[in-house]
Protein backbone atom coordinates (compact mmCIF):
# COMPACT_ATOMS: atom_id res chain seq x y z
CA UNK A 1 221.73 -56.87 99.47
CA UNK A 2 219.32 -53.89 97.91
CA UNK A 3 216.30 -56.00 99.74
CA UNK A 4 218.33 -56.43 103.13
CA UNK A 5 218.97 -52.60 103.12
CA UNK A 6 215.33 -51.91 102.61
CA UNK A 7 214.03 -54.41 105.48
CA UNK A 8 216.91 -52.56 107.45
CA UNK A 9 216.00 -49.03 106.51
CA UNK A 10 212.02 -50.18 106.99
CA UNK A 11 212.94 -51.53 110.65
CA UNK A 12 215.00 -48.48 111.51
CA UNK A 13 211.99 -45.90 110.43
CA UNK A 14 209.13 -48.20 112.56
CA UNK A 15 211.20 -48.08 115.45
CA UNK A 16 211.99 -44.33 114.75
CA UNK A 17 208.03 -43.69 114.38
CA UNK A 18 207.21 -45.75 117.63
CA UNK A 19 209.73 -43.93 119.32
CA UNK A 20 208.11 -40.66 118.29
CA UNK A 21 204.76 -41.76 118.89
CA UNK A 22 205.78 -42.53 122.49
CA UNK A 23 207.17 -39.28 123.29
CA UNK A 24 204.04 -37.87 122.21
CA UNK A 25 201.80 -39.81 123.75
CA UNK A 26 203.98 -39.10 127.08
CA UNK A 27 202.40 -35.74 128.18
CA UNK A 28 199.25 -36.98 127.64
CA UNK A 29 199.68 -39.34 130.39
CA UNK A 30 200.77 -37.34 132.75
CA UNK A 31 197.87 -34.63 132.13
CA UNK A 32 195.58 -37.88 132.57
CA UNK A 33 194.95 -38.18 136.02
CA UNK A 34 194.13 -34.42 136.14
CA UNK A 35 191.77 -34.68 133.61
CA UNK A 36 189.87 -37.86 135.35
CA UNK A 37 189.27 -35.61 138.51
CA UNK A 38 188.09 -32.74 135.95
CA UNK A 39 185.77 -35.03 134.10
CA UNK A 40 184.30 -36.85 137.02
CA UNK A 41 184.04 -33.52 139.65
CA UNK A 42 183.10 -31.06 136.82
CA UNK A 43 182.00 -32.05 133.44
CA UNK A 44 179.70 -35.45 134.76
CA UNK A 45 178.03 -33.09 137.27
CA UNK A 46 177.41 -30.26 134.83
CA UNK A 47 175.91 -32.63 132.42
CA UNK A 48 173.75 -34.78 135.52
CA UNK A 49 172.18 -31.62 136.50
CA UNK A 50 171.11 -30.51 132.58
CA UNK A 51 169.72 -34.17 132.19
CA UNK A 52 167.96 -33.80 136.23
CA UNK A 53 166.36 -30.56 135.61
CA UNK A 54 164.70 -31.94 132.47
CA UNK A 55 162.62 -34.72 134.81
CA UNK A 56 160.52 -34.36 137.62
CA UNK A 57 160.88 -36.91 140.93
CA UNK A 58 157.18 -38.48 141.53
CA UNK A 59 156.05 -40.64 144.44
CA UNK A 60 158.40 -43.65 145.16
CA UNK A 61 161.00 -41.92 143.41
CA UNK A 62 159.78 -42.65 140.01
CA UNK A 63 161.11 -39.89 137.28
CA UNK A 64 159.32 -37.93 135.11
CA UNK A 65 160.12 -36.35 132.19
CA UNK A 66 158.56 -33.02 132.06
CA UNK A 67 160.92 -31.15 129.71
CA UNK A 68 161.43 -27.20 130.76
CA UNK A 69 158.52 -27.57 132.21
CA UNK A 70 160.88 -26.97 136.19
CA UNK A 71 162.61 -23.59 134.53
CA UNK A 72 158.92 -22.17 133.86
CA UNK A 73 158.20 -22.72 137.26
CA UNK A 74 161.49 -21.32 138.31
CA UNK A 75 160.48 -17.75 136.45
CA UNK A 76 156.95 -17.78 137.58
CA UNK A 77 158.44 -18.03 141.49
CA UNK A 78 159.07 -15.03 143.16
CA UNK A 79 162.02 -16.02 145.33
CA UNK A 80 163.48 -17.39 142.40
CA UNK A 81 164.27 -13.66 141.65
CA UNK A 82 165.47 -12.76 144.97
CA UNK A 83 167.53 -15.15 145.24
CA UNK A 84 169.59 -14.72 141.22
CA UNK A 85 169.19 -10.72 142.73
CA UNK A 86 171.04 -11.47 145.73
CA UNK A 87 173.73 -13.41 144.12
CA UNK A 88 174.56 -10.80 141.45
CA UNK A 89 174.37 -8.10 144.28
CA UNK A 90 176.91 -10.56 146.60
CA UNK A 91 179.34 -10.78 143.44
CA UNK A 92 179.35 -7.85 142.23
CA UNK A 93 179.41 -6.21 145.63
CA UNK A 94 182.00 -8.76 147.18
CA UNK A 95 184.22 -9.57 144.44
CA UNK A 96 186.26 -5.84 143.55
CA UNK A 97 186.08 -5.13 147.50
CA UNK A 98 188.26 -8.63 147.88
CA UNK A 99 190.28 -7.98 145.08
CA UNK A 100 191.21 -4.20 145.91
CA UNK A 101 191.63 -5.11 149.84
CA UNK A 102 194.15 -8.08 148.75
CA UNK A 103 196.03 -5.61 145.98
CA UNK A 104 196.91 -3.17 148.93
CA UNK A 105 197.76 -5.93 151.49
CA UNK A 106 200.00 -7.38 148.77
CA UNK A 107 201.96 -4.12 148.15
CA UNK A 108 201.96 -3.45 151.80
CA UNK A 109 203.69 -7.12 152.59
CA UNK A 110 205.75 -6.73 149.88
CA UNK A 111 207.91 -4.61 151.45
CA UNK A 112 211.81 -5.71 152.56
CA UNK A 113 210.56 -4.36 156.39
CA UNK A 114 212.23 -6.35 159.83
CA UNK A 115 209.39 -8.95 161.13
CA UNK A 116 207.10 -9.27 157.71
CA UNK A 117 207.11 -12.34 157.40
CA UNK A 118 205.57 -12.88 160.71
CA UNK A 119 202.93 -10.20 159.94
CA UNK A 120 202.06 -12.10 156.32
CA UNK A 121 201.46 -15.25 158.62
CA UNK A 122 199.60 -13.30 160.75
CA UNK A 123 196.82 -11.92 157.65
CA UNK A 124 196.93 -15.65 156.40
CA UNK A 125 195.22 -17.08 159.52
CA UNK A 126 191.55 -16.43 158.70
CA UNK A 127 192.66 -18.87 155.28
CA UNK A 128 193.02 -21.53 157.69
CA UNK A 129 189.80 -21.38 159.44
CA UNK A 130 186.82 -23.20 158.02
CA UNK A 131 184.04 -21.24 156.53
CA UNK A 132 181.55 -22.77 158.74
CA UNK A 133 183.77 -21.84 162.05
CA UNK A 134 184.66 -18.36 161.20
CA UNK A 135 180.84 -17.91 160.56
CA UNK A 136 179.80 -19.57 163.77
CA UNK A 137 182.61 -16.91 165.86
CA UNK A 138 181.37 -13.83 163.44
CA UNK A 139 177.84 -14.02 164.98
CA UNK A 140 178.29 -14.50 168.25
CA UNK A 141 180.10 -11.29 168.31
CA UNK A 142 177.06 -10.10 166.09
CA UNK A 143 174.70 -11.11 168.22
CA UNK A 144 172.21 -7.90 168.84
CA UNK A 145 171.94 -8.53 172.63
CA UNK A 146 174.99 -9.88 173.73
CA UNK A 147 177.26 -9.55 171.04
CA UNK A 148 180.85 -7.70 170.88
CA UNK A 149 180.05 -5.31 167.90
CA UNK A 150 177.09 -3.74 169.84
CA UNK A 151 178.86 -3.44 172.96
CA UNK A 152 181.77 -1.75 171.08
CA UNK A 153 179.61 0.31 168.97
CA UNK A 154 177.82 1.59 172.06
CA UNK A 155 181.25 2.99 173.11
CA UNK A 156 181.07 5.31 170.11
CA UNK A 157 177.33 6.76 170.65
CA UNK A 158 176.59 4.38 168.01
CA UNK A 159 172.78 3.00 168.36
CA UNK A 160 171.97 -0.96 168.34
CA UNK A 161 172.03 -2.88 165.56
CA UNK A 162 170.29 -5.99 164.52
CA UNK A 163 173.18 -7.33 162.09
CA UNK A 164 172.37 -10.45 160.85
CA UNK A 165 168.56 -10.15 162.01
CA UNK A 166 168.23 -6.99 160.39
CA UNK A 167 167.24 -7.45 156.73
CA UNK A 168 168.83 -4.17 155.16
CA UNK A 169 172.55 -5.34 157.04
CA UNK A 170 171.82 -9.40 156.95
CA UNK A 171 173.76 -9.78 153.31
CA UNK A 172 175.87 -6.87 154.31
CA UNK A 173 177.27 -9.01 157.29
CA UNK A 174 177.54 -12.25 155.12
CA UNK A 175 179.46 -9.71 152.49
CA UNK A 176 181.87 -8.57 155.54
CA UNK A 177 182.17 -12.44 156.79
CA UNK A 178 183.29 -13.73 153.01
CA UNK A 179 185.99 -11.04 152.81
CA UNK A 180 187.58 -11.47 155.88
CA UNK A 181 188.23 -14.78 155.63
CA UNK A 182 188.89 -14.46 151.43
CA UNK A 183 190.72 -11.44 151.43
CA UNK A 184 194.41 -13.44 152.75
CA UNK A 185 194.47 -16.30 150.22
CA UNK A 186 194.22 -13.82 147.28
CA UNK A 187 196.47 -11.17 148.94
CA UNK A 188 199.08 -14.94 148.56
CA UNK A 189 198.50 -14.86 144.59
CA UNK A 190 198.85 -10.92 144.22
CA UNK A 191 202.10 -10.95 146.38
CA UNK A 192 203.45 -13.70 144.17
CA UNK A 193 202.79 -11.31 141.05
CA UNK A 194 204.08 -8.57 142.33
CA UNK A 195 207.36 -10.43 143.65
CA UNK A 196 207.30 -11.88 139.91
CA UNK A 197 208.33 -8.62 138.31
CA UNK A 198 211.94 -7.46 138.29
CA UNK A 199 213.36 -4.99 140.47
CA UNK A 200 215.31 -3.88 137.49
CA UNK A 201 212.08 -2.14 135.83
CA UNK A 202 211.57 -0.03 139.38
CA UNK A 203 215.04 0.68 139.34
CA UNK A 204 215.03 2.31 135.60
CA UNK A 205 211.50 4.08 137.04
CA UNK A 206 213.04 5.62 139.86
CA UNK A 207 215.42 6.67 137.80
CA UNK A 208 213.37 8.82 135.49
CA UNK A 209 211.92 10.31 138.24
CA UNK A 210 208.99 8.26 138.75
CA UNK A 211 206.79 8.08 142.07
CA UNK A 212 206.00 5.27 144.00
CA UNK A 213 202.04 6.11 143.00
CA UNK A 214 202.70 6.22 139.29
CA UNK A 215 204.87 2.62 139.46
CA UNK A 216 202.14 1.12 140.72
CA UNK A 217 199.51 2.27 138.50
CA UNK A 218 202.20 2.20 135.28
CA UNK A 219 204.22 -0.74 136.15
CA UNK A 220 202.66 -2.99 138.52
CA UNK A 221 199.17 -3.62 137.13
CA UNK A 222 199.79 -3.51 133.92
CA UNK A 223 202.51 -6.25 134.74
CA UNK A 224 200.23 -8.42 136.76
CA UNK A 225 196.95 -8.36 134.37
CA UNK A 226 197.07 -11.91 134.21
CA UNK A 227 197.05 -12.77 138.03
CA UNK A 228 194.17 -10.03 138.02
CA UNK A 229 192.45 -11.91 135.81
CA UNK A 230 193.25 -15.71 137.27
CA UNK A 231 192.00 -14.00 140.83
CA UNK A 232 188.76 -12.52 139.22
CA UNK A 233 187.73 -15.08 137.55
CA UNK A 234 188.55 -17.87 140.56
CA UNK A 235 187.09 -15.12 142.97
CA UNK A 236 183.77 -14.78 140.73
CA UNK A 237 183.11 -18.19 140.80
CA UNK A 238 183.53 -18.82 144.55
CA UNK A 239 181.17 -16.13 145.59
CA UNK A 240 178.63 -17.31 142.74
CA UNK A 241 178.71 -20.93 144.59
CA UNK A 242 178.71 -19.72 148.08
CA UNK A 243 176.31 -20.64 150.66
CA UNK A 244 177.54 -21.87 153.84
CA UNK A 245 177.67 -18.68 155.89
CA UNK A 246 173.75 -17.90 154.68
CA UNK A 247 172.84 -22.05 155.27
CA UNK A 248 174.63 -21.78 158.55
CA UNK A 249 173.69 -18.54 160.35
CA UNK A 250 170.08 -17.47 158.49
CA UNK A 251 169.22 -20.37 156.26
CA UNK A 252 168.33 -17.55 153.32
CA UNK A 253 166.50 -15.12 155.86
CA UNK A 254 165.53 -12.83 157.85
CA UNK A 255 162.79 -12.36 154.81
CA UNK A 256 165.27 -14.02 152.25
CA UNK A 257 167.46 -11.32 152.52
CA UNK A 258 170.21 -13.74 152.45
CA UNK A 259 168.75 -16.15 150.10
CA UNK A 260 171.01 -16.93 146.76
CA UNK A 261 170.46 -19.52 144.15
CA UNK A 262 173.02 -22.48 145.50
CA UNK A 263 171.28 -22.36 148.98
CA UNK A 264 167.56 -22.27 147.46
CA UNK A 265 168.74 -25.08 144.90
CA UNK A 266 170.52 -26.75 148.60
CA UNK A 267 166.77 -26.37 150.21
CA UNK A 268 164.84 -27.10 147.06
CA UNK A 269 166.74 -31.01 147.01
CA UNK A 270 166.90 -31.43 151.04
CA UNK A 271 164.32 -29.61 152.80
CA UNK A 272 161.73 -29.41 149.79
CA UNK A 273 162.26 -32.86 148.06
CA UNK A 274 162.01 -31.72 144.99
CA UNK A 275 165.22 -32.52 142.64
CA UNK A 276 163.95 -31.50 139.26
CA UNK A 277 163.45 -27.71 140.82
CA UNK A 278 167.59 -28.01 142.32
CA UNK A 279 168.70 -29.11 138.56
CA UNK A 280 167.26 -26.40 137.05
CA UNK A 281 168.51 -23.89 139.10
CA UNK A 282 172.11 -25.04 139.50
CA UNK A 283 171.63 -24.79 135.26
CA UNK A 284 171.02 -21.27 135.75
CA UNK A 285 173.66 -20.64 138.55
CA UNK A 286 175.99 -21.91 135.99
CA UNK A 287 174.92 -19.64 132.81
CA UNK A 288 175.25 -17.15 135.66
CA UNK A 289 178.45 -17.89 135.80
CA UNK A 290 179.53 -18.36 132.38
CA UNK A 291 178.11 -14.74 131.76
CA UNK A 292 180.27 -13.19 134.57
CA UNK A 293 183.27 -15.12 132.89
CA UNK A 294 182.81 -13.95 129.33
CA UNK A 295 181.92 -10.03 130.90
CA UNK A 296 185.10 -10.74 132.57
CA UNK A 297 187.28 -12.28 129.79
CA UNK A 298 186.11 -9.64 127.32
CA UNK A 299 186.98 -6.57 129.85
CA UNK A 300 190.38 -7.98 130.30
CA UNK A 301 191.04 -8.17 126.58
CA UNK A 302 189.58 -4.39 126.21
CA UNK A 303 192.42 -3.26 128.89
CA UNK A 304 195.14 -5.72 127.06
């Protein structure tokens, strides 16, 4: 009987374990599939381009190794520089514009007002248009002979101006381009914060007597410093990669005024043939990157 009971109590706590060990193992699968697309669209890429910029592409496509030898090349070429310049001055100059623009059009649309919904549909449009069609329809109408802008400016005393041609305003105009069409899908995650937080809190801050200026800057950001940092961060990174309105309208010029490091690394793999060059500076782009997101990560914790 005593060795019945044991085989019984022995079956019981396998099947008990299995059990357990299935409900664990059940998450797992469904992060899986997730986790595929990360490893095969982010992490295999990452690590091709570290092994890439380590070789050099000879004639008939035979590889070289050549070690760092494609970095020290990189920072012994002078539109190297220009190019990492222009990409820090793009994010740093594009990013808090975006944010701040989409921050006001979120507490503007967040108001219980007849017809907003219509107008929030409205804003969202320019989300819907591709990058490389909003581009294309931004410069015709900054065209310096027979564009809209000129024509319009010219209504105002307001001289000609060469826009996209000009290479003070070129990366100015690319800036302007980015935000218009950015600026409504982040205004989408700020409104979703800010509709996030109960109306109870405003109520008990009206109540102490507290304006609609101090709720905001008291109640509201504090409140939504995580969405602030989810749309910095995502922001960051989508300006650092950025390149079709530059590829498409001024291919890096006029005098690579326009010129950041994912079109040169674009032009150094298709136009240039030269792969090992492309590597190494999508290697940089992304210590770039993981600079601005540490910066980032450790200014949010200094506000928390």
């Amino acid at each position: 009987m005593n060795g019945m009971k044991t085989k019984c109590g022995t079956k019981g706590t396998e099947k008990w374990t299995g059990y357990h060990m299935k409900r664990k193992l059940i998450p797992y699968l469904f992060v899986a599939p997730a986790m595929l697309v990360l490893i095969a669209f982010k992490v295999l890429p990452i690590c091709v381009s570290i092994h890439g910029s380590l070789f050099k592409v000879g004639a008939r496509n035979i590889r070289h190794f050549v070690g760092l030898q494609n970095f020290i090349n990189l920072f012994q070429d002078n539109i190297f520089y220009i190019s990492l310049k222009n990409t820090i001055v793009f994010n740093l100059m594009t990013t808090p514009v975006e944010i701040c623009f989409a921050f006001i059009l979120a507490a503007v649309f967040n108001q219980n007002l007849p017809g907003i919904k219509v107008f929030r549909t409205i804003f969202y449009i320019p989300v819907c248009i591709s990058m490389a069609m909003a581009t294309t329809v931004w410069a015709l109408m900054m065209n310096p002979y027979q564009g809209l802008l000129n024509t319009f400016l010219g209504y105002f005393g307001i001289g000609w101006q060469g826009f996209l041609t000009d290479p003070g305003q070129a990366l100015g105009c690319i800036m302007m381009i980015a935000a218009w069409k950015t600026i409504p899908y982040w205004m989408m995650f700020m409104l979703a914060g800010m509709q996030s937080i109960p109306e109870s809190v405003y109520e008990a801050a009206r109540i102490d007597g507290a304006s609609t200026i101090k709720s905001i800057f008291k109640i509201t950001i504090p409140l939504m410093k995580n969405t602030f940092g989810f749309v910095v961060i995502s922001n960051s990174i989508q300006n650092l990669l950025l390149f079709a309105p530059m590829y498409i309208q001024t291919n890096g010029g006029p005098k690579n005024a326009t010129n950041v490091l994912m079109l040169e690394a674009y032009k150094s793999a298709y136009s240039y043939n030269n792969m090992g060059r492309s590597y190494a500076i999508v290697v940089i782009l992304i210590v770039v990157s993981i600079l601005f997101l540490n910066a980032q990560n450790k200014f949010f914790k200094i506000v928390d």
